[in-house]
C-alpha atoms as a PDB file:
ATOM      1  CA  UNK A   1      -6.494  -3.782  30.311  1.00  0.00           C
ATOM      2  CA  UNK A   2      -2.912  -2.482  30.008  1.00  0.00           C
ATOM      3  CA  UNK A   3      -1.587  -0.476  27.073  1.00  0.00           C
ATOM      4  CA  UNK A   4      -5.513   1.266  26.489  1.00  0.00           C
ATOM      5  CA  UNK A   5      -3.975   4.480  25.270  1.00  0.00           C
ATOM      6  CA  UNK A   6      -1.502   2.669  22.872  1.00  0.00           C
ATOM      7  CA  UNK A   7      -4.206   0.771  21.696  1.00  0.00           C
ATOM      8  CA  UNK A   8      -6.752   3.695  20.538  1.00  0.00           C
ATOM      9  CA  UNK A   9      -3.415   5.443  19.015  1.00  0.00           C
ATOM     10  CA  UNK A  10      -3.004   2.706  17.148  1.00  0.00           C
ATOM     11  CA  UNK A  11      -6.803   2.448  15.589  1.00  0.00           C
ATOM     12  CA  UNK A  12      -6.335   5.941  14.883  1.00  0.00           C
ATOM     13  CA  UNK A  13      -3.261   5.109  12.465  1.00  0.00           C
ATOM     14  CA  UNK A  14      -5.446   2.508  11.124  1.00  0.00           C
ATOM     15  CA  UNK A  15      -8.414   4.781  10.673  1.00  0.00           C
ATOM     16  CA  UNK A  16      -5.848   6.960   9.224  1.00  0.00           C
ATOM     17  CA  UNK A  17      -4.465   4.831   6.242  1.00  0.00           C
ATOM     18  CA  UNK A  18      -8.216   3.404   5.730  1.00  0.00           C
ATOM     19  CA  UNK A  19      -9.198   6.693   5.199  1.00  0.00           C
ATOM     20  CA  UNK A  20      -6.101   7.727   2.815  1.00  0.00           C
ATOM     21  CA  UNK A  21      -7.288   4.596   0.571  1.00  0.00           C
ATOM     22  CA  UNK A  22     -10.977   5.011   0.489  1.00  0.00           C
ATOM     23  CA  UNK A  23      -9.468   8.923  -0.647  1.00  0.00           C
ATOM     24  CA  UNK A  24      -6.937   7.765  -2.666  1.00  0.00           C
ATOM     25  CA  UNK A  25      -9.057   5.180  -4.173  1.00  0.00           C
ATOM     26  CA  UNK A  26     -11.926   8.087  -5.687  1.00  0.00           C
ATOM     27  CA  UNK A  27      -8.719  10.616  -6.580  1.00  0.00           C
ATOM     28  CA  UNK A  28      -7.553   7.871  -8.744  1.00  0.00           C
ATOM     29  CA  UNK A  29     -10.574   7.987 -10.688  1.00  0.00           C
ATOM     30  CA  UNK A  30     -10.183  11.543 -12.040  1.00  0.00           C
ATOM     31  CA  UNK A  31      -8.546  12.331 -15.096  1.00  0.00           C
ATOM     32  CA  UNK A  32      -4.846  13.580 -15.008  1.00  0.00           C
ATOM     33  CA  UNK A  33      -6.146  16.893 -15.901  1.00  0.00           C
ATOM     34  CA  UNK A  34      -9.232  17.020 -12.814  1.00  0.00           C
ATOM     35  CA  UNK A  35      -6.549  15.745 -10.295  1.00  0.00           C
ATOM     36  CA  UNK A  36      -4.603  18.788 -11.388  1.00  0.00           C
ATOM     37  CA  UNK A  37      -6.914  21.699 -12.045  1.00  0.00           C
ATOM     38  CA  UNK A  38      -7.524  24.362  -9.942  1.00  0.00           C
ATOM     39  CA  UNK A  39      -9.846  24.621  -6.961  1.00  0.00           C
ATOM     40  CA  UNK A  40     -10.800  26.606  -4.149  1.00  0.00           C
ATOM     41  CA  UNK A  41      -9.407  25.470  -0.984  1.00  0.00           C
ATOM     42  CA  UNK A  42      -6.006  25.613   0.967  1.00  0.00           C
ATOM     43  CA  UNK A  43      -3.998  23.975  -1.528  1.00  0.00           C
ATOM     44  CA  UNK A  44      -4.891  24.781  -5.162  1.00  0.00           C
ATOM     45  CA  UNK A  45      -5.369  21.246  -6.652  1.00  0.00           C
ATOM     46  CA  UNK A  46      -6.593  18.036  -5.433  1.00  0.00           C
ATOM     47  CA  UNK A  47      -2.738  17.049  -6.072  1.00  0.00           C
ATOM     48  CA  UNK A  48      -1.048  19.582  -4.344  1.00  0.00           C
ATOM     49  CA  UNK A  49      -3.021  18.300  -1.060  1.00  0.00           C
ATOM     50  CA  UNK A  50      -2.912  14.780  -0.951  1.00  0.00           C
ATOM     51  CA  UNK A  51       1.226  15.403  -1.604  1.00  0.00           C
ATOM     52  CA  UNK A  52       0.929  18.117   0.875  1.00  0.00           C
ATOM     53  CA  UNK A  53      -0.488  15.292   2.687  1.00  0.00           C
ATOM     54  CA  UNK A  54       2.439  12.635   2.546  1.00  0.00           C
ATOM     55  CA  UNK A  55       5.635  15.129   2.545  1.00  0.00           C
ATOM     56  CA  UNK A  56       3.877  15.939   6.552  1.00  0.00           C
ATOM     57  CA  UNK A  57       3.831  12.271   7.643  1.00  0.00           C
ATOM     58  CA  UNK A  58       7.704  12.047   6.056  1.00  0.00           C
ATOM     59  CA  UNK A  59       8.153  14.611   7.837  1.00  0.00           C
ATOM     60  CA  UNK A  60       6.647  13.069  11.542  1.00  0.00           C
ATOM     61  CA  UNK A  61       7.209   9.734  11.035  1.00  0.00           C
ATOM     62  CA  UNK A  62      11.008  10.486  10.197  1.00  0.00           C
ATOM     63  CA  UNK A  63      10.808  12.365  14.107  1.00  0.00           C
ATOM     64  CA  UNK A  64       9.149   9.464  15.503  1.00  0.00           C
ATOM     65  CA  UNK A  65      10.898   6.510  14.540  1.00  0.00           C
ATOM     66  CA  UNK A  66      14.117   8.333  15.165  1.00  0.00           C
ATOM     67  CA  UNK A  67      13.844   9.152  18.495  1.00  0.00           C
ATOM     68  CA  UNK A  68      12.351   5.678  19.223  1.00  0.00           C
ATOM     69  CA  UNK A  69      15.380   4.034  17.927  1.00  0.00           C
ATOM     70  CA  UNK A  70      17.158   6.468  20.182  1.00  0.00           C
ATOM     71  CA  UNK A  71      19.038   7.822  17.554  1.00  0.00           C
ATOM     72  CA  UNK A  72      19.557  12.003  17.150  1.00  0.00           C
ATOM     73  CA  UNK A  73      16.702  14.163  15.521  1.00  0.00           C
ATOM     74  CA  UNK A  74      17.147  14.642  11.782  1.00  0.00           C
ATOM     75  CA  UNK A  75      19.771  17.341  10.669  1.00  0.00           C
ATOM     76  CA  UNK A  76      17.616  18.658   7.669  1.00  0.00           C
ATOM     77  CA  UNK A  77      14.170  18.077   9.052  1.00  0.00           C
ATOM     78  CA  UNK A  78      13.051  20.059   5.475  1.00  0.00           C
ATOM     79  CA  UNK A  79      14.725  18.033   3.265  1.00  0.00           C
ATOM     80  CA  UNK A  80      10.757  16.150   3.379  1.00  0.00           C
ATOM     81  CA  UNK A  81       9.300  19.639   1.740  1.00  0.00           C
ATOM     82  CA  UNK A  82      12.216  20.324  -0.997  1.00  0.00           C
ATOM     83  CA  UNK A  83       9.169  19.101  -3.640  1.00  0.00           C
ATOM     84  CA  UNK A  84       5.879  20.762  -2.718  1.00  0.00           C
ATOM     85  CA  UNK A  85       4.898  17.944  -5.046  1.00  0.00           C
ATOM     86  CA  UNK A  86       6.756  14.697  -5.348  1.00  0.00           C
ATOM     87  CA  UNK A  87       3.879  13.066  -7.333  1.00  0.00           C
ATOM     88  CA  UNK A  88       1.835  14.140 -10.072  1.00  0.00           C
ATOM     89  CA  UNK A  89       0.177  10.796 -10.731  1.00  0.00           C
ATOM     90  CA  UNK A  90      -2.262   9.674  -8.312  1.00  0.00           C
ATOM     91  CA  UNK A  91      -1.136   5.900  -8.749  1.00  0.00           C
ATOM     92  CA  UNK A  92       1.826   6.807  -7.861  1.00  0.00           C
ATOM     93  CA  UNK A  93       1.140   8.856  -4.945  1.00  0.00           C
ATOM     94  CA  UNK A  94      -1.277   6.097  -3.522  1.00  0.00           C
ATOM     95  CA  UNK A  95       1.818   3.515  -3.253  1.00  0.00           C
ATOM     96  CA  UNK A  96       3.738   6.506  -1.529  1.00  0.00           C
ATOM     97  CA  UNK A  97       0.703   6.748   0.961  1.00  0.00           C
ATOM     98  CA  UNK A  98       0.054   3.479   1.702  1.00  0.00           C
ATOM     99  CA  UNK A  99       3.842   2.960   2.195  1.00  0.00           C
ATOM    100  CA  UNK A 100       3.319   5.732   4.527  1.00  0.00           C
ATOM    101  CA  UNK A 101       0.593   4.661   6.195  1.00  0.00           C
ATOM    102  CA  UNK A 102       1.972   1.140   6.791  1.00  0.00           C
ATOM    103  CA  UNK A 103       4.982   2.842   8.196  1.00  0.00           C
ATOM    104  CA  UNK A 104       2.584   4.667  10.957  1.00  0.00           C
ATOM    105  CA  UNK A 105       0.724   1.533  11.403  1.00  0.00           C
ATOM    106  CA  UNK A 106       3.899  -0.260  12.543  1.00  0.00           C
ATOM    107  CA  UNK A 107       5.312   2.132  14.650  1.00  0.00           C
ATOM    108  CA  UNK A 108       2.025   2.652  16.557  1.00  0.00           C
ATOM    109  CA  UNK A 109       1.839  -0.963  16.828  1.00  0.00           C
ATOM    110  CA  UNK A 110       4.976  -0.947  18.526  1.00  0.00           C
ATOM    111  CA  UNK A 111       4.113   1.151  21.501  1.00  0.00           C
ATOM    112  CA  UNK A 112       3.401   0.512  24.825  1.00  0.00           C
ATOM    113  CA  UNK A 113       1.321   3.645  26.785  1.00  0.00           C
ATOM    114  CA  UNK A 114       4.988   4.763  28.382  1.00  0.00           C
ATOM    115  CA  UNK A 115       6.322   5.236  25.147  1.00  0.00           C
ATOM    116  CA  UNK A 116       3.335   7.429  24.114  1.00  0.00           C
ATOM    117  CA  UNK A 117       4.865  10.230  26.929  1.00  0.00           C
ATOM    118  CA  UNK A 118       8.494  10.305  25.792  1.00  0.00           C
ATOM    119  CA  UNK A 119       9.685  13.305  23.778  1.00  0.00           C
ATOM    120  CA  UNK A 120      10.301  13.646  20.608  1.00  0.00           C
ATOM    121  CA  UNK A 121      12.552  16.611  19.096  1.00  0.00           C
ATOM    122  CA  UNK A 122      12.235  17.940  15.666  1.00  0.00           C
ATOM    123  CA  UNK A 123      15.115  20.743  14.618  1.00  0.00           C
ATOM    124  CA  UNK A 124      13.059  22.927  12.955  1.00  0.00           C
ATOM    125  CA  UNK A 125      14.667  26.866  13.151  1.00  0.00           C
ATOM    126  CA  UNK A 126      12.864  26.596  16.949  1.00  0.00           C
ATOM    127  CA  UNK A 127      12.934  22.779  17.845  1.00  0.00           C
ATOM    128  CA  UNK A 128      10.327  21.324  18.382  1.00  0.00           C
ATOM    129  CA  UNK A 129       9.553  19.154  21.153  1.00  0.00           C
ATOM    130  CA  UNK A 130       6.518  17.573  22.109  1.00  0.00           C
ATOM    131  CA  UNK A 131       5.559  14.370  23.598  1.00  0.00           C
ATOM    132  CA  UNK A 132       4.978  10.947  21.040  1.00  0.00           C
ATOM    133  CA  UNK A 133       1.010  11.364  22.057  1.00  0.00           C
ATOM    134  CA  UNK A 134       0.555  15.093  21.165  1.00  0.00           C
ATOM    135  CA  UNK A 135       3.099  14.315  18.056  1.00  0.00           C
ATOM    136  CA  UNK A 136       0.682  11.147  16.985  1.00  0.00           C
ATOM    137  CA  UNK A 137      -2.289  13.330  17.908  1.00  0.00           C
ATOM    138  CA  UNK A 138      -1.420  16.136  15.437  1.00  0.00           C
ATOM    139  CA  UNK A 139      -0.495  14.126  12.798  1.00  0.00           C
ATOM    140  CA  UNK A 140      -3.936  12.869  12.634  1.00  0.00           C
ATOM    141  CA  UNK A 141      -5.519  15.603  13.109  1.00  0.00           C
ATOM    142  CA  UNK A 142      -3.576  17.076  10.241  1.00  0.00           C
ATOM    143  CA  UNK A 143      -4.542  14.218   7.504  1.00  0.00           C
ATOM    144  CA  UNK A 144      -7.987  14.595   9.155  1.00  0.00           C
ATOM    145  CA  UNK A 145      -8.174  18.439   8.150  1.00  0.00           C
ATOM    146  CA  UNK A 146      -6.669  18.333   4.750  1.00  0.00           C
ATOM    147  CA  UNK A 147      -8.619  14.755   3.657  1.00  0.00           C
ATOM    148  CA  UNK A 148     -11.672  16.988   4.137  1.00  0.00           C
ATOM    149  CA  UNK A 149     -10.352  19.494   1.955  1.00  0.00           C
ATOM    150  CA  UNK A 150      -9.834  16.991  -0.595  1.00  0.00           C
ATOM    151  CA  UNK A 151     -12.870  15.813  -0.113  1.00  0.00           C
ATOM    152  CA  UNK A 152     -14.688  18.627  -0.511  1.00  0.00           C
ATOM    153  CA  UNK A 153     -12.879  19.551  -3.705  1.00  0.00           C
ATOM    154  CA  UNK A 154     -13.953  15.885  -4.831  1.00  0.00           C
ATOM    155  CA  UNK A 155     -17.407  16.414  -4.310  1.00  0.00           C
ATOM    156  CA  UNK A 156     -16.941  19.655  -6.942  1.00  0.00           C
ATOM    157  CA  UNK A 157     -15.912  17.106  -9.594  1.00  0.00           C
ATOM    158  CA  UNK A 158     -17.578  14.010 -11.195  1.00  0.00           C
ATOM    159  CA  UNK A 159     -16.644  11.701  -9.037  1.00  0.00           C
ATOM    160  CA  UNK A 160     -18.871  10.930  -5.794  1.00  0.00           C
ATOM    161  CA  UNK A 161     -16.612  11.576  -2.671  1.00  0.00           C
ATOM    162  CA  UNK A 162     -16.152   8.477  -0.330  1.00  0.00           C
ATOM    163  CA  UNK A 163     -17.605   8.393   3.101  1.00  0.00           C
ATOM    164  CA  UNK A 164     -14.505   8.398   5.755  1.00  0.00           C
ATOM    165  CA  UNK A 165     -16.511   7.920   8.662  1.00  0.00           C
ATOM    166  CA  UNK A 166     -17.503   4.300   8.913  1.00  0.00           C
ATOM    167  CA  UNK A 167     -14.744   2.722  10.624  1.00  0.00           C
ATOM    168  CA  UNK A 168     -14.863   3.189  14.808  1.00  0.00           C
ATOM    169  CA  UNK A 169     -18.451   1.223  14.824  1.00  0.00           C
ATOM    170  CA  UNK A 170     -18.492  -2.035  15.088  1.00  0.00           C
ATOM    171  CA  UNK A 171     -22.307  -2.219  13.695  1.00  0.00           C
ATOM    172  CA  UNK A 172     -20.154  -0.941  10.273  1.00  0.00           C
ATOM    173  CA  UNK A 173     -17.982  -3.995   9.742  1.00  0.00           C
ATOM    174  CA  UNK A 174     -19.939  -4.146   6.325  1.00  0.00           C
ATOM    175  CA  UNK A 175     -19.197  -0.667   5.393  1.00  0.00           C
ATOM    176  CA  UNK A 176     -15.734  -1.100   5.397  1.00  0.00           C
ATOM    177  CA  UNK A 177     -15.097  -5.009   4.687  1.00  0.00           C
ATOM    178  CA  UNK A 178     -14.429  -4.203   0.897  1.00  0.00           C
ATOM    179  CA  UNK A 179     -11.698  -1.798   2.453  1.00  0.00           C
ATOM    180  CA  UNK A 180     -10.564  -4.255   4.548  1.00  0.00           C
ATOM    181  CA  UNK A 181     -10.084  -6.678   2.343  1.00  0.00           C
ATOM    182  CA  UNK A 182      -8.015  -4.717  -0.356  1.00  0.00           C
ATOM    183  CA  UNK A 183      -5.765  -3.545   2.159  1.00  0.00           C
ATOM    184  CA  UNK A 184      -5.038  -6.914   3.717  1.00  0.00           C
ATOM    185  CA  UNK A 185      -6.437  -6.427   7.389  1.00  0.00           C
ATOM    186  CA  UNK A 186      -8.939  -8.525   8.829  1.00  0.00           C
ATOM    187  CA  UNK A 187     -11.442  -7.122  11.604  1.00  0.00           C
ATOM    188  CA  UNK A 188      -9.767  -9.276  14.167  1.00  0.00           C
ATOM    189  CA  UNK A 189      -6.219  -7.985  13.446  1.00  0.00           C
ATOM    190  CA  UNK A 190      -7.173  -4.367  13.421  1.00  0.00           C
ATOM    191  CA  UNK A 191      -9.511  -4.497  16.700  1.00  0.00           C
ATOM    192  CA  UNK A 192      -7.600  -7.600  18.680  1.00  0.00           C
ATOM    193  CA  UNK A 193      -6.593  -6.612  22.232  1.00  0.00           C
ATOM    194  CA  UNK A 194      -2.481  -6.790  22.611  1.00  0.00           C
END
C-alpha cells in the first residue's frame, strides 16, 4: 500500500481531535469557577491548559499549512501566544478546538508520504526547521502530554475523567461510536485506505 506513513499521521490527527472532544466534552461539565480554580500541575487551571493547548496547534498548524502552500514562514510566529488565554469559557474554547482540530485533520488528509519529509521553517528568535513528520509528530505528542495533565486535574474534581485510549482498536468501535457520531465521522471514513 502506498502513502502508509501519511495514512497513520493522519489517524493520529484524528485520534487527536477525538481525544480533544471526549476532554473537552467532561471540562464543559465543570462550573465556571472549577474550570478556573487552581491546581497542581504545569499550568495552574484546567483553563490555562486546554488554551495552552490550542494557542500551540495555531501556532504549528499556521507553520504547516504555510509552507505547504509554498508561501514564506510567518513574520510574527508569537502573535499565536499574545493571550496566554484566549478563552475563559469552555464552550467557547471547544468550538476553537474542534475548529482546530478539523484544520489538522485536513491538512493531514492532504499528504502524500513525500510531503511528510519536506521542511518546514518556523522564525522563532533561532528558526526552527524540522521536517512535516517530526513537526506532526511533536504536535501530538504535545496535546498528548498536556491532555493528561488535564486529565489528571479532572480526576481531582467532580467530574469522572474520560478514557482517551479507546480509539486505535478496532475491537473498540463501540467505545467510541457515541464519539463518532457527534463529531460527524463514520468508522469507514476515518479508517478507509486512500
Amino acid at each position: 500500500m502506498s502513502n502508509m506513513l501519511a495514512r497513520y499521521v493522519t489517524s493520529q490527527a484524528y485520534n487527536n481531535a477525538w481525544a480533544n472532544h471526549r476532554l473537552l466534552q467532561a471540562c464543559g461539565l465543570l462550573s465556571p469557577a472549577e474550570f478556573q480554580a487552581t491546581r497542581t500541575s504545569f499550568f495552574p487551571t484546567i483553563q490555562f491548559t486546554l488554551n495552552h493547548i490550542l494557542t500551540c496547534d495555531w501556532f504549528y498548524l499556521d507553520a504547516l499549512e504555510r509552507e505547504l502552500r509554498g508561501e514564506a514562514p510567518h513574520p510574527d510566529c508569537y502573535v499565536f501566544f499574545e493571550q496566554d488565554e484566549p478563552f475563559t469559557d469552555c464552550a467557547a474554547l471547544q468550538l476553537a478546538q474542534r475548529a482546530s482540530d478539523t484544520r489538522l485533520i485536513a491538512h493531514c488528509r492532504s499528504l502524500c508520504d513525500a510531503d511528510l519529509a519536506r521542511p518546514v521553517t518556523i522564525l522563532r528568535d533561532t528558526p526552527q526547521v524540522d521536517t512535516r513528520l517530526r513537526m506532526l509528530a511533536h504536535l501530538f505528542q504535545h496535546q498528548i502530554h498536556h491532555r493528561g495533565q488535564v486529565h489528571a486535574m479532572l480526576a481531582g474534581t467532580r467530574i469522572e475523567a474520560p478514557q482517551l485510549d479507546e480509539f486505535f482498536c478496532a475491537s473498540e468501535a463501540d467505545e467510541r461510536a457515541r464519539d463518532f457520531l457527534e463529531l460527524g465521522w463514520t468508522e469507514t471514513e476515518v479508517w478507509r485506505p486512500r
